[in-house]
Protein backbone atom coordinates (compact mmCIF):
# COMPACT_ATOMS: atom_id res chain seq x y z
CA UNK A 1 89.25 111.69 90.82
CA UNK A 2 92.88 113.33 89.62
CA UNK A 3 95.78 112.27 91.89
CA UNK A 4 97.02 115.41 93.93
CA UNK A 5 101.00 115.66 94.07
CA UNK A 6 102.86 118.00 96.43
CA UNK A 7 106.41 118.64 96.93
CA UNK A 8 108.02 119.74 99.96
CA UNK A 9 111.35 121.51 100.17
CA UNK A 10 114.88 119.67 101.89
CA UNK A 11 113.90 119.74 105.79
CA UNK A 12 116.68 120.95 108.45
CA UNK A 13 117.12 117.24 108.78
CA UNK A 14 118.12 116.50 105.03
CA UNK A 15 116.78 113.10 104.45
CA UNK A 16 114.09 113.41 106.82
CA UNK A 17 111.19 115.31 105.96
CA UNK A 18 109.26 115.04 109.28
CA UNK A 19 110.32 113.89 112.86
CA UNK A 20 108.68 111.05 114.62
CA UNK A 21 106.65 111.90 116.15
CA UNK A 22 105.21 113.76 113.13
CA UNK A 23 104.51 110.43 111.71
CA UNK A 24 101.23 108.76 111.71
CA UNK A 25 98.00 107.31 110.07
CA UNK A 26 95.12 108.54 110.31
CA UNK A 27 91.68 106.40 109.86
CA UNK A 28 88.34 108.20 109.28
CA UNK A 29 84.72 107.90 108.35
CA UNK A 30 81.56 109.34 109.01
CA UNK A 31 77.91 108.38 109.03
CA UNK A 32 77.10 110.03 105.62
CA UNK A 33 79.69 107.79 103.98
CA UNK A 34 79.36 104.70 105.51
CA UNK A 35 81.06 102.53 102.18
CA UNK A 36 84.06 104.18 102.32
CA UNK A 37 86.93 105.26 104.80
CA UNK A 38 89.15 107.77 104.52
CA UNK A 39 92.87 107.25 105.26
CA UNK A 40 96.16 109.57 105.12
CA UNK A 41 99.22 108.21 106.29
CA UNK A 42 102.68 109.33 106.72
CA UNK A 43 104.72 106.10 107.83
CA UNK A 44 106.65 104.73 105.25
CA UNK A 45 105.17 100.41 106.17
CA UNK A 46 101.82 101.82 105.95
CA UNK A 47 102.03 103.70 102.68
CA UNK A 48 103.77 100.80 100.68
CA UNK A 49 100.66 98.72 102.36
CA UNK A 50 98.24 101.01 101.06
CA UNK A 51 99.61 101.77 97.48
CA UNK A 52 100.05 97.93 97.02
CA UNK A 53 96.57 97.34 97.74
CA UNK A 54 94.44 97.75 94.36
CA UNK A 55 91.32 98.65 96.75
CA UNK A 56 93.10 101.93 97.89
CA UNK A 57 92.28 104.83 95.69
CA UNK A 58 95.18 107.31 96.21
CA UNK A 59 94.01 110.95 95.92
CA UNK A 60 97.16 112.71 97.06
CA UNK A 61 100.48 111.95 97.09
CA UNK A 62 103.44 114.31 98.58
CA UNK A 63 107.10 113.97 98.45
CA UNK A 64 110.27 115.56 99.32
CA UNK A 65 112.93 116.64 96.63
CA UNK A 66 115.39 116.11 99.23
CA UNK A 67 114.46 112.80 100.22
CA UNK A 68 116.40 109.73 99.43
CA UNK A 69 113.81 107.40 99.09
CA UNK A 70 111.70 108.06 95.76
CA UNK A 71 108.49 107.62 96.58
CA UNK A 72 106.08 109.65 98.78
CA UNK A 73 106.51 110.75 101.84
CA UNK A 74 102.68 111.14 102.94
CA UNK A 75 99.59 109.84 101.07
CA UNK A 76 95.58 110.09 100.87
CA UNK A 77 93.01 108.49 99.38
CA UNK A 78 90.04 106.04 100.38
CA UNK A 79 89.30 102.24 100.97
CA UNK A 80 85.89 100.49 100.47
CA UNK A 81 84.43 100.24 104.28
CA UNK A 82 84.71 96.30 103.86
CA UNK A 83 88.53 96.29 103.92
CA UNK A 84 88.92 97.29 106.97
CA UNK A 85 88.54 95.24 109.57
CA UNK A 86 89.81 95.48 113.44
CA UNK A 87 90.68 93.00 115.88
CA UNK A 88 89.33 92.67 118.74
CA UNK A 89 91.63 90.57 120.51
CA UNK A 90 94.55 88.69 119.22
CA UNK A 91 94.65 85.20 118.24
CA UNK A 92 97.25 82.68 118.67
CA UNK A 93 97.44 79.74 117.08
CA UNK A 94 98.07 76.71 119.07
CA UNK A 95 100.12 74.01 117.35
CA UNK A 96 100.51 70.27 118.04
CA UNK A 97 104.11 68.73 117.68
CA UNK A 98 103.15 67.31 114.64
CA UNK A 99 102.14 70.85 113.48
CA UNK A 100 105.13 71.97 114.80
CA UNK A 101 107.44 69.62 113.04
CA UNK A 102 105.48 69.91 109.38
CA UNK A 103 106.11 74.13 110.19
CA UNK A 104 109.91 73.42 110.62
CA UNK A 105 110.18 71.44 107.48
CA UNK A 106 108.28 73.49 105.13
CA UNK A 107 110.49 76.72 106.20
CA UNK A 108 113.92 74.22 106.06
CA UNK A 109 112.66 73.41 102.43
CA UNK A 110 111.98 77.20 101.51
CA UNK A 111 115.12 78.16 103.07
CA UNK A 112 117.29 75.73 100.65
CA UNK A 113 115.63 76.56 97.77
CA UNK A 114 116.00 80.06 98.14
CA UNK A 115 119.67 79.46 98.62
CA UNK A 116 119.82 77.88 95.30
């Protein structure tokens, strides 16, 4: 499959090619294609998500001229039905004080040696 790209012109907004509540992600599959799922986003922490993960094949990609950030403001493409997986209910870990304490240090270690 060839990778789609559109262009949009400069919104009323400038740097903003769509409003809010414009923005989503949309999930999709059907019973004829039960291996894959189809996904188009247009939020900005679920593209870079998606086009980071080498299971996502990107099919279309659309930006705005206007836009300040470079990359796209909208994509599509598909995932293997395998990587998707939804929760239930959410989990929380429980930690003992010794857990606790080994956390602290190990995140007191990373933060000095990212100072240095």
């Amino acid at each position: 499959m060839k990778e789609e790209i559109e262009t949009y012109p400069e919104s009323d907004k400038g740097s903003q090619s769509l409003e809010p509540e414009e923005r989503e992600t949309i999930i999709s599959w059907d019973d004829e294609e039960r291996d894959t799922i189809n996904i188009y986003s247009s939020q900005q922490p679920m593209i870079r998500r998606l086009l980071k993960n080498p299971l996502f094949k990107c099919q279309n990609k659309a930006y705005n001229d206007a836009y300040r950030n470079p990359g796209p403001i909208s994509v599509d493409g598909v995932l293997p039905r395998k990587a998707l997986t939804i929760r239930t209910k959410l989990v929380r870990r429980v930690l003992t004080d010794r857990q606790k304490e080994e956390v602290v240090k190990r995140l007191k270690k990373g933060r000095q040696s990212s100072k240095t």
